[in-house]
N, C-alpha and C. Protein backbone atom coordinates (compact mmCIF):
# COMPACT_ATOMS: atom_id res chain seq x y z
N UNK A 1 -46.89 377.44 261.09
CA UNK A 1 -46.94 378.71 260.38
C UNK A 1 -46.00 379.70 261.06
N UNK A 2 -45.06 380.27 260.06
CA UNK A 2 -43.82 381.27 261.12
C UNK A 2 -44.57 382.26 261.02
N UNK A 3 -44.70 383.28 262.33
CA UNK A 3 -44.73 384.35 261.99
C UNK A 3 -43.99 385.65 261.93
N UNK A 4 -44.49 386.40 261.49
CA UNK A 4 -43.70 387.48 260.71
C UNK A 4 -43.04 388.67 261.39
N UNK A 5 -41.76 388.81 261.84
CA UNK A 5 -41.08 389.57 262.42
C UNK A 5 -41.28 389.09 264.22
N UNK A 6 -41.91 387.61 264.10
CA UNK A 6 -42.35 387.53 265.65
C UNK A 6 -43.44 388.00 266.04
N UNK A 7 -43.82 388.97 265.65
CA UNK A 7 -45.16 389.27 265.96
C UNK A 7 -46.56 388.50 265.43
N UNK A 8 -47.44 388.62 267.16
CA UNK A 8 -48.84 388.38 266.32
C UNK A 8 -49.94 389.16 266.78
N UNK A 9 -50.90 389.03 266.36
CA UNK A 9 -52.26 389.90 266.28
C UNK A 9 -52.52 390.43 267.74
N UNK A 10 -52.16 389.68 268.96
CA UNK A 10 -52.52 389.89 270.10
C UNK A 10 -51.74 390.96 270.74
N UNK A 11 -50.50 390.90 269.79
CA UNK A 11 -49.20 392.17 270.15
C UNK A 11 -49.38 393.43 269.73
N UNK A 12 -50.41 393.75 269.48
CA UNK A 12 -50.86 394.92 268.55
C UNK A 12 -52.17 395.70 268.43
N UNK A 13 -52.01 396.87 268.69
CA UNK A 13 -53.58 396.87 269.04
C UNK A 13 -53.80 397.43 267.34
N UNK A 14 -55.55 397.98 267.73
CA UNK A 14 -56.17 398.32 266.26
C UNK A 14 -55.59 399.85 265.79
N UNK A 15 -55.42 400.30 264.98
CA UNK A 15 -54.97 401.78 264.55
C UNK A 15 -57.11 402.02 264.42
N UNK A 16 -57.02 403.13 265.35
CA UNK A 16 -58.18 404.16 264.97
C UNK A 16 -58.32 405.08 263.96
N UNK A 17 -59.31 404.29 262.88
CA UNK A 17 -59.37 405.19 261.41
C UNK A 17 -61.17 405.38 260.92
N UNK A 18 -61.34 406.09 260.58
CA UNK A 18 -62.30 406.62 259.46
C UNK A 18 -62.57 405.97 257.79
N UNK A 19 -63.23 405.66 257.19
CA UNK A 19 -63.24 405.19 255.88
C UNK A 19 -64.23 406.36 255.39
N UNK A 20 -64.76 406.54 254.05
CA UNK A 20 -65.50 407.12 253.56
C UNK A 20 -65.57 406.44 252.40
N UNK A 21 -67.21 405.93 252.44
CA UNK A 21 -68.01 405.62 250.89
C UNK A 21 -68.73 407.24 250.41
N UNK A 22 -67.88 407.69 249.33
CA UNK A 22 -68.27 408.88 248.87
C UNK A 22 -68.80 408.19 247.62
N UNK A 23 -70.24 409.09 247.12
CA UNK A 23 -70.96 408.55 246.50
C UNK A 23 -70.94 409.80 245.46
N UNK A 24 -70.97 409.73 244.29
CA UNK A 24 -71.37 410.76 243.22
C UNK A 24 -73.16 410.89 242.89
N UNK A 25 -73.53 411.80 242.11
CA UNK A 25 -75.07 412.21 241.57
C UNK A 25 -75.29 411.14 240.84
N UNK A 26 -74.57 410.06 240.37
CA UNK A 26 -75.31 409.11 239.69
C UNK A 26 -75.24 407.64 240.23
N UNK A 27 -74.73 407.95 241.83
CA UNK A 27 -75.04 406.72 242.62
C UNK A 27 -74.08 405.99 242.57
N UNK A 28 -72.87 406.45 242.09
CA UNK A 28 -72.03 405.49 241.81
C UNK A 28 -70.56 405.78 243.17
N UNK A 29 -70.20 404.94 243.32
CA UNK A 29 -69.04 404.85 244.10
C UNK A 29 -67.54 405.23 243.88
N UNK A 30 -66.74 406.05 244.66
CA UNK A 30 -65.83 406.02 244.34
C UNK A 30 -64.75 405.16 244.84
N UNK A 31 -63.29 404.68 244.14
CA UNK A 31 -62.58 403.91 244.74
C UNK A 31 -61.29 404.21 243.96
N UNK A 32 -60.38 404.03 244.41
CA UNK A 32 -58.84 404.36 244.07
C UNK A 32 -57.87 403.15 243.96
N UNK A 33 -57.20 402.80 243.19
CA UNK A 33 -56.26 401.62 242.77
C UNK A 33 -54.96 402.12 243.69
N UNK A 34 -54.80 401.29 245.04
CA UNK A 34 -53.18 401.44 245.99
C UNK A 34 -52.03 402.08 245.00
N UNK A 35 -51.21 402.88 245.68
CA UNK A 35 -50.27 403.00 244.46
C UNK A 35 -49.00 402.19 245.48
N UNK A 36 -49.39 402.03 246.44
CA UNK A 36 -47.96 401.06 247.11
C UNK A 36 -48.15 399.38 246.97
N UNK A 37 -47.06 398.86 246.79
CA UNK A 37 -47.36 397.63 246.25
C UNK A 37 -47.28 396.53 247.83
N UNK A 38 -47.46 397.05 249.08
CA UNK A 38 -47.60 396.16 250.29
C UNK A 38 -49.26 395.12 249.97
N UNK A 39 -49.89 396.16 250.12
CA UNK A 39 -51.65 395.55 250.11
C UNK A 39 -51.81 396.41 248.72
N UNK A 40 -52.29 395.12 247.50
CA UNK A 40 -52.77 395.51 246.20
C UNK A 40 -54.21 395.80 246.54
N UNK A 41 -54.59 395.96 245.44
CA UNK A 41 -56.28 396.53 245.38
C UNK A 41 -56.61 397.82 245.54
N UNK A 42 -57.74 397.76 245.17
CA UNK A 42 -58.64 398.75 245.23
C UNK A 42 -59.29 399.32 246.63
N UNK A 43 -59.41 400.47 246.85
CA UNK A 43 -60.69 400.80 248.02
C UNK A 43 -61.21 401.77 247.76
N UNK A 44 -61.80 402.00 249.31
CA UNK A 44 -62.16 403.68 249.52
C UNK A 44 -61.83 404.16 249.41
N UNK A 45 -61.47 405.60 250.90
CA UNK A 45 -60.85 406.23 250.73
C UNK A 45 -60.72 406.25 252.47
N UNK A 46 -59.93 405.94 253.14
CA UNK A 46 -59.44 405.62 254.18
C UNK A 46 -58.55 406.30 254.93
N UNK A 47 -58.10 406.48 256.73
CA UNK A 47 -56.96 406.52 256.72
C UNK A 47 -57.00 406.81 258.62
N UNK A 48 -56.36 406.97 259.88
CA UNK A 48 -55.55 407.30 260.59
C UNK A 48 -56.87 408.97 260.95
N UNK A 49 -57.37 408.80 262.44
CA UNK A 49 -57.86 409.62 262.98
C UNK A 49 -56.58 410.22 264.28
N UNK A 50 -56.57 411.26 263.87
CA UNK A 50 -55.63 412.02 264.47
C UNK A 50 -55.83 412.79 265.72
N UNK A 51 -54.88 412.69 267.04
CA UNK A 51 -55.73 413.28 268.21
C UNK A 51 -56.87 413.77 268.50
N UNK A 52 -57.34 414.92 268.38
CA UNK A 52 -58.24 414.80 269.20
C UNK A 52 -59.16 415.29 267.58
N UNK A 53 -59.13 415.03 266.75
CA UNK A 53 -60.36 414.72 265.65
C UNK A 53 -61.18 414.27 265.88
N UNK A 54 -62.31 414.67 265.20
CA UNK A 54 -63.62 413.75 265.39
C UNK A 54 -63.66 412.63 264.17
N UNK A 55 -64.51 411.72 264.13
CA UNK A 55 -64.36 410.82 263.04
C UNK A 55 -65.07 411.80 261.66
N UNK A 56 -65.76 412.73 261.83
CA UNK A 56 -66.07 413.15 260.76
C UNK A 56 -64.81 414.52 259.87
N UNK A 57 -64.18 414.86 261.20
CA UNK A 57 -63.31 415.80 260.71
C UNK A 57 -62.56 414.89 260.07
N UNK A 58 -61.95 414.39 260.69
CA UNK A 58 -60.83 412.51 259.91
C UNK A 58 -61.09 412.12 258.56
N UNK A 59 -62.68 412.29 258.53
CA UNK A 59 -63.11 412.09 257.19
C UNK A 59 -62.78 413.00 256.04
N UNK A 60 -63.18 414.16 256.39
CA UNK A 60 -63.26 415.32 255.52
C UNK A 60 -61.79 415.28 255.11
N UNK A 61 -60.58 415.34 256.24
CA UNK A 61 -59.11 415.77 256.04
C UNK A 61 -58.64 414.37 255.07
N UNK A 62 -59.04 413.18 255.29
CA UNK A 62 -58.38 412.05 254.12
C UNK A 62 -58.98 412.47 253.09
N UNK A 63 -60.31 413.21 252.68
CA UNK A 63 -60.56 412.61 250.82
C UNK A 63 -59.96 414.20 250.67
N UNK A 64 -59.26 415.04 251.58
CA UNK A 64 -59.12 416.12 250.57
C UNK A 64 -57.50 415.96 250.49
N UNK A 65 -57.01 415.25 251.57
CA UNK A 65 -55.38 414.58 251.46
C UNK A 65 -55.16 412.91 250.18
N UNK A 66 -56.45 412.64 250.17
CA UNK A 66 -56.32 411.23 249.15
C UNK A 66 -56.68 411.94 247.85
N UNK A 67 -57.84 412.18 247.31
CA UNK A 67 -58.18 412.83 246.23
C UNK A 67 -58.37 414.36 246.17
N UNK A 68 -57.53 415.05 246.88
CA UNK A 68 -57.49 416.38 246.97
C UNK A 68 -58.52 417.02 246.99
N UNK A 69 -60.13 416.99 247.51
CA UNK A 69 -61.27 417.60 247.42
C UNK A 69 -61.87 417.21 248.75
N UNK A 70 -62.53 418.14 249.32
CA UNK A 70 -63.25 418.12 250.23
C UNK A 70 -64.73 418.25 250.46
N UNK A 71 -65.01 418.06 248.66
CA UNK A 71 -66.31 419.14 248.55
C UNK A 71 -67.33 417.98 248.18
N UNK A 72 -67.52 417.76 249.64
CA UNK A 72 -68.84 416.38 249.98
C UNK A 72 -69.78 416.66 251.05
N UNK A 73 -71.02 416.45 251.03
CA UNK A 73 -71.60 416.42 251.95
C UNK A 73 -71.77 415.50 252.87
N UNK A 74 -71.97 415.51 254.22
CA UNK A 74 -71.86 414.16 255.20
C UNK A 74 -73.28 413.67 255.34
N UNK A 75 -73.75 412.45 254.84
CA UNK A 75 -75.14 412.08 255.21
C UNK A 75 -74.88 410.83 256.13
N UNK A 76 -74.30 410.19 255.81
CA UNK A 76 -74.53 409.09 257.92
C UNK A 76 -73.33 408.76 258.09
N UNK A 77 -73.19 407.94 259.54
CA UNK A 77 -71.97 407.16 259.82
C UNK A 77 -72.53 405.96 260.28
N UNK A 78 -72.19 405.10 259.92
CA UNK A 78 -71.92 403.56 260.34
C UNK A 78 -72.33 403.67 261.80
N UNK A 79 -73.58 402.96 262.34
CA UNK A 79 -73.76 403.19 263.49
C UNK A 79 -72.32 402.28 264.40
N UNK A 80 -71.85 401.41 263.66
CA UNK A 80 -70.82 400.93 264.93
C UNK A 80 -69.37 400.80 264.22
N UNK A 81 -68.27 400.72 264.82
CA UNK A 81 -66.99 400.64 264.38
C UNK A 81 -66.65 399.40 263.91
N UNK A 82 -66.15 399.11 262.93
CA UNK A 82 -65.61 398.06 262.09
C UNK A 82 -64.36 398.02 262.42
N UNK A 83 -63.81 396.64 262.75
CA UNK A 83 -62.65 396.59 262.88
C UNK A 83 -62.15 395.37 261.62
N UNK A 84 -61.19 395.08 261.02
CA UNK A 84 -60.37 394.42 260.06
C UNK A 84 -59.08 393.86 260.87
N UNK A 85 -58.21 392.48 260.51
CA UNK A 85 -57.13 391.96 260.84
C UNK A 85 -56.53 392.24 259.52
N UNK A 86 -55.05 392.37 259.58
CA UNK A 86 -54.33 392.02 258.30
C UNK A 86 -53.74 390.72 258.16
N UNK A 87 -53.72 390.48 257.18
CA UNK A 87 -53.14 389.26 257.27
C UNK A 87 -51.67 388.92 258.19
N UNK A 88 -51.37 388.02 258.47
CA UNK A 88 -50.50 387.28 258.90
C UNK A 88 -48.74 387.98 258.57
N UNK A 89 -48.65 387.96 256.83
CA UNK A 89 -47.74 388.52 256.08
C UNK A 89 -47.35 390.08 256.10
N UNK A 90 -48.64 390.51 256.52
CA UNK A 90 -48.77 392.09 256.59
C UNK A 90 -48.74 392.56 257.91
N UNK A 91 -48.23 391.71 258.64
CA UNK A 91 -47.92 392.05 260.45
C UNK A 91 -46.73 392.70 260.55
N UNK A 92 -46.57 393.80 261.20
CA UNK A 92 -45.25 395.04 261.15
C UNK A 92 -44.74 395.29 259.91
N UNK A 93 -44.98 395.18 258.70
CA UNK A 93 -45.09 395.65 257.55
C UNK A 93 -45.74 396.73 257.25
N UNK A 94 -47.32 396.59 256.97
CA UNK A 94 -48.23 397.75 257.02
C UNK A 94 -48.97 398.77 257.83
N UNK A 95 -49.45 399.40 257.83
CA UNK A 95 -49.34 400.80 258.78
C UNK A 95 -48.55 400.88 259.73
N UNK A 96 -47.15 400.89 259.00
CA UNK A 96 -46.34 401.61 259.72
C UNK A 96 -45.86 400.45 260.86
N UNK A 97 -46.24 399.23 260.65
CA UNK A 97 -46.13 397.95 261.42
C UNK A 97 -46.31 398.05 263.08
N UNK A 98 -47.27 398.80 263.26
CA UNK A 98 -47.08 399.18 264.73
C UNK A 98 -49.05 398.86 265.32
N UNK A 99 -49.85 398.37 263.76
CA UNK A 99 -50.77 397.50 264.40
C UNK A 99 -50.82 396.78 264.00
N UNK A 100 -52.44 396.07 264.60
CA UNK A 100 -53.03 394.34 264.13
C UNK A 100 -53.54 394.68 263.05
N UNK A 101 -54.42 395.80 262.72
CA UNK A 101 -55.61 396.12 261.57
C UNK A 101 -56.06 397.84 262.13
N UNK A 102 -56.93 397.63 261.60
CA UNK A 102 -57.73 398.77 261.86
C UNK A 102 -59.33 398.71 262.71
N UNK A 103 -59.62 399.92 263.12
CA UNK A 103 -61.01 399.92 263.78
C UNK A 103 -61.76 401.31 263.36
N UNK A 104 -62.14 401.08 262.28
CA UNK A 104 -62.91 402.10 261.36
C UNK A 104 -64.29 402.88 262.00
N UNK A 105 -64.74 404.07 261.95
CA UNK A 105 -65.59 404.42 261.65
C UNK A 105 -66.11 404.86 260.41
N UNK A 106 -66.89 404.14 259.76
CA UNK A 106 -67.42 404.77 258.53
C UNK A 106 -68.45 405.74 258.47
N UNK A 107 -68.05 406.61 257.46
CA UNK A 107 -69.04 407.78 256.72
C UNK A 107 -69.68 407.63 255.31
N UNK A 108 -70.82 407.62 255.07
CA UNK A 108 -71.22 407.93 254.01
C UNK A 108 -71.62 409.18 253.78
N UNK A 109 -70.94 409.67 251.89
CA UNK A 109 -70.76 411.24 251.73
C UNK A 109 -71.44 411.47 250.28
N UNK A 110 -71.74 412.49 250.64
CA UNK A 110 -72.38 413.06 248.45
C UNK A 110 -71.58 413.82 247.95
N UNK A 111 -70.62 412.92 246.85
CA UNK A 111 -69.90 414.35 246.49
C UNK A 111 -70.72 415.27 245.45
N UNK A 112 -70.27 416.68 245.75
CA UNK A 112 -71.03 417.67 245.51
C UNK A 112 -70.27 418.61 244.42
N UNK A 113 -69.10 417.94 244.08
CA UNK A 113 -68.33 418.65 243.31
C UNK A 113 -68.52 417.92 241.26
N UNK A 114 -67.42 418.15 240.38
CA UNK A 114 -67.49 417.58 239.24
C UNK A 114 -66.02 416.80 239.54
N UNK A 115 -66.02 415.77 238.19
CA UNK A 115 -64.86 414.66 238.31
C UNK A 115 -63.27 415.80 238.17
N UNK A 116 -63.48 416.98 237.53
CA UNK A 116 -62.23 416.87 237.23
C UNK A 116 -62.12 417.85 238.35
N UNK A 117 -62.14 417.94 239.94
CA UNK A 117 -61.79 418.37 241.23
C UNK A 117 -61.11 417.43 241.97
N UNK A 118 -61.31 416.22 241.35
CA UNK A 118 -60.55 414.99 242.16
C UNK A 118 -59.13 415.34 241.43
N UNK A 119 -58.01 415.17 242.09
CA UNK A 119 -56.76 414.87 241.94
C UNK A 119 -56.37 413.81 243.13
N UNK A 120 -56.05 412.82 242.37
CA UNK A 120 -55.17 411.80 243.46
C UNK A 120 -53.26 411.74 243.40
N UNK A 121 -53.06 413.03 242.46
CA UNK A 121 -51.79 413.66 242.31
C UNK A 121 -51.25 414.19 244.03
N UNK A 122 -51.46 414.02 244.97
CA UNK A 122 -51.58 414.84 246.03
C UNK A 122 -50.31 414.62 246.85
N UNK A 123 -49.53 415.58 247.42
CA UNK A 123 -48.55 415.57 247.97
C UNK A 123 -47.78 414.29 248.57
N UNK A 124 -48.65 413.32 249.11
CA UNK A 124 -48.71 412.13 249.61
C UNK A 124 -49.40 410.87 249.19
N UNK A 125 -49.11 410.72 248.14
CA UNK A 125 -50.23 410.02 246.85
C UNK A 125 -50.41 408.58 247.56
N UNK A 126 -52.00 408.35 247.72
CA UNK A 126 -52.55 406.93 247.53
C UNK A 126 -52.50 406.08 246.98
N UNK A 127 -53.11 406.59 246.15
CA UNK A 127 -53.81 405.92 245.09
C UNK A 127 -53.18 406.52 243.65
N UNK A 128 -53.13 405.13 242.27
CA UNK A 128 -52.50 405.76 241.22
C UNK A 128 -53.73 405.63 239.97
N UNK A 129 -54.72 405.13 240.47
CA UNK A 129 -55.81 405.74 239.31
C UNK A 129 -56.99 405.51 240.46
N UNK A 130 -58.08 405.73 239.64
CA UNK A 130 -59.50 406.11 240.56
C UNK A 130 -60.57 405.67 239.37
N UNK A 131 -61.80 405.37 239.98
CA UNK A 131 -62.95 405.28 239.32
C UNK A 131 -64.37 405.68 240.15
N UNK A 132 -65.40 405.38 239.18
CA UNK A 132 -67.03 405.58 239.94
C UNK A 132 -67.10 404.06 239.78
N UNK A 133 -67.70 403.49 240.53
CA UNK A 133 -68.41 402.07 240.21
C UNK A 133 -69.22 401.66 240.90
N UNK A 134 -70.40 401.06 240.66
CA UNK A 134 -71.66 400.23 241.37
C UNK A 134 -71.12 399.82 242.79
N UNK A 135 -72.14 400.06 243.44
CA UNK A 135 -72.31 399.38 244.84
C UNK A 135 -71.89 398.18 244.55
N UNK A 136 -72.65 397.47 243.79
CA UNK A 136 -72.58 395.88 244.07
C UNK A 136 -71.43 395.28 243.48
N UNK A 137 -70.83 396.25 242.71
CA UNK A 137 -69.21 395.77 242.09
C UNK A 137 -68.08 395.58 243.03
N UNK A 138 -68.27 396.70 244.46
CA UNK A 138 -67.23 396.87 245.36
C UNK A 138 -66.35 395.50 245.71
N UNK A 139 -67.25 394.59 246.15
CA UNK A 139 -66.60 393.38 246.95
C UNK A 139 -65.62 392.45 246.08
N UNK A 140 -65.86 392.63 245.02
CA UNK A 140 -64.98 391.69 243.98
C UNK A 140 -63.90 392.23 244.03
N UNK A 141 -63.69 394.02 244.16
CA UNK A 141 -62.60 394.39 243.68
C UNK A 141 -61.68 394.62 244.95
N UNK A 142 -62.30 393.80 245.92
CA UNK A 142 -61.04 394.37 247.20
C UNK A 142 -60.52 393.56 247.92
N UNK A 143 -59.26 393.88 248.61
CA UNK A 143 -58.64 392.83 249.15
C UNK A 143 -59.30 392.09 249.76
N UNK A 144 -59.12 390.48 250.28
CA UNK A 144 -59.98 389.39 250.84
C UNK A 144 -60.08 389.71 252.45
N UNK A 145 -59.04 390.30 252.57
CA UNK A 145 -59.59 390.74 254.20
C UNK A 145 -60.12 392.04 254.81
N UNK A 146 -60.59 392.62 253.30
CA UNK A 146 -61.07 393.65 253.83
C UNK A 146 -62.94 393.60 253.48
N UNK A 147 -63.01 392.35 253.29
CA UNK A 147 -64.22 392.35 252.46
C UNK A 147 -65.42 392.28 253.34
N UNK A 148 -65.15 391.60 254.45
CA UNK A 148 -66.64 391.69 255.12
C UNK A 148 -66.67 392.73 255.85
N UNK A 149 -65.97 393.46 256.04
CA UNK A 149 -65.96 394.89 256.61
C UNK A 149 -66.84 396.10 255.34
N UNK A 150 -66.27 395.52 253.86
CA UNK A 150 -66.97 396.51 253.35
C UNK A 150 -68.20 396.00 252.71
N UNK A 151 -68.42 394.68 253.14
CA UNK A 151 -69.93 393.92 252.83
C UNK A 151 -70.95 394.58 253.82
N UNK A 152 -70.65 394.98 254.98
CA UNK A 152 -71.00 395.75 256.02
C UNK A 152 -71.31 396.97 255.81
N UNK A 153 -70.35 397.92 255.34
CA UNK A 153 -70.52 398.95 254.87
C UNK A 153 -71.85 399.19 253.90
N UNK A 154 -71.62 398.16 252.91
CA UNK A 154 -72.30 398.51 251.85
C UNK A 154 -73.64 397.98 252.11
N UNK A 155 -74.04 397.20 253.32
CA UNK A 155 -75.12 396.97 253.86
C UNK A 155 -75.70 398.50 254.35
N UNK A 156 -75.02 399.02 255.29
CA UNK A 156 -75.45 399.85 255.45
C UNK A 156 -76.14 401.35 254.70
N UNK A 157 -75.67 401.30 253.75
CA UNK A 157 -75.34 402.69 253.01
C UNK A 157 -75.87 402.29 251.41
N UNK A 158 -75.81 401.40 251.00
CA UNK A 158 -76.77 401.24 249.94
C UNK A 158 -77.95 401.72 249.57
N UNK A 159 -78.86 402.41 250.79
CA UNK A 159 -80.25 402.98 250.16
C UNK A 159 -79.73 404.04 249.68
N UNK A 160 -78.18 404.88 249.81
CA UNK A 160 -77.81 405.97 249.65
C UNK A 160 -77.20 406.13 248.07
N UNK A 161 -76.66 404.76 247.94
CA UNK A 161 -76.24 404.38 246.41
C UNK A 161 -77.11 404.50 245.55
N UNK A 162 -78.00 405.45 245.10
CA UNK A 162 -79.00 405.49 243.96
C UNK A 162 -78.88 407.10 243.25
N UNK A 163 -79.13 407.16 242.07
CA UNK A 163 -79.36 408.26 241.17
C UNK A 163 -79.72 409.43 242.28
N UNK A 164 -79.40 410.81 241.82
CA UNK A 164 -79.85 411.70 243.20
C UNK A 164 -80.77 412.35 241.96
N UNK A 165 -81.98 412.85 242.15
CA UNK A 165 -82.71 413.71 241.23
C UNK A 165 -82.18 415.75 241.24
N UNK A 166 -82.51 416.11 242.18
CA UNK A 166 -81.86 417.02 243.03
C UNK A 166 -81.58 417.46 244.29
N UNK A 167 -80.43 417.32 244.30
CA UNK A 167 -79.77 417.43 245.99
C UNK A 167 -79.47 419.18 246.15
């Protein structure tokens, strides 16, 4: 198996990032369709914790830099960090080719706003469409190596995935 630019997984450390499962009032999930064509699919809403940020500030600054809104409430984090490999093909290619994967802290969030506050129009665009969708839909729709990371996730944070009566 050649690998790619010479590099391999051991040459590289993890990029330190944040994810966020932001959840709407009717329990449903949000997720955004890549608009770069390196890694297809669908996700969260992800990204790159910046000096001296906390993982929750990290959080707040990607969904209002990915879907332009900030207007979520924070209800947990992932008690432990998730880390992901990229594939093989995607070695010094993606993020900026300067890691192996990522080492996530996740947040689960309520958004507190209405749909038409999301813009994924945003200076630095993600994502080129967006949806709400079931917890249990997530895993089908995402890349294969990102999946037991968000089988994890969604272990965790699923009692949170339900109808809200009033928040």
């Amino acid at each position: 198996m050649s690998r790619h630019h010479g590099l391999s997984h051991d040459d590289l450390p993890y990029r330190p990032a944040v994810g966020v499962m932001l959840i709407n009032r009717e329990g449903l999930v949000f997720v955004g369709k890549r608009i770069d064509q390196t890694v297809e699919g669908w996700q969260m809403p992800q990204g790159g914790i910046d000096g001296n940020e906390t993982p929750v500030e990290a959080a707040f600054r990607e969904l209002e830099e990915e879907i332009g809104t900030r207007n979520a409430k924070f209800l947990r984090e992932h008690d432990e960090w998730l880390s992901y490999d990229l594939p093989q093909h995607l070695l010094g290619v993606a993020l900026h080719g300067k890691y192996r994967g990522q080492r996530q802290k996740w947040m689960a969030m309520r958004f507190l706003g209405r749909d038409a506050e999301i813009n994924i129009a945003t200076e630095h665009p993600e994502f080129a469409q967006w949806k709400w969708l079931a917890i249990e839909a997530l895993p089908r729709l995402i890349v294969p190596f990102k999946r037991d990371t968000y089988s994890r996730v969604i272990a965790a944070f699923r009692d949170l995935a339900g109808p809200v009566a009033g928040d």
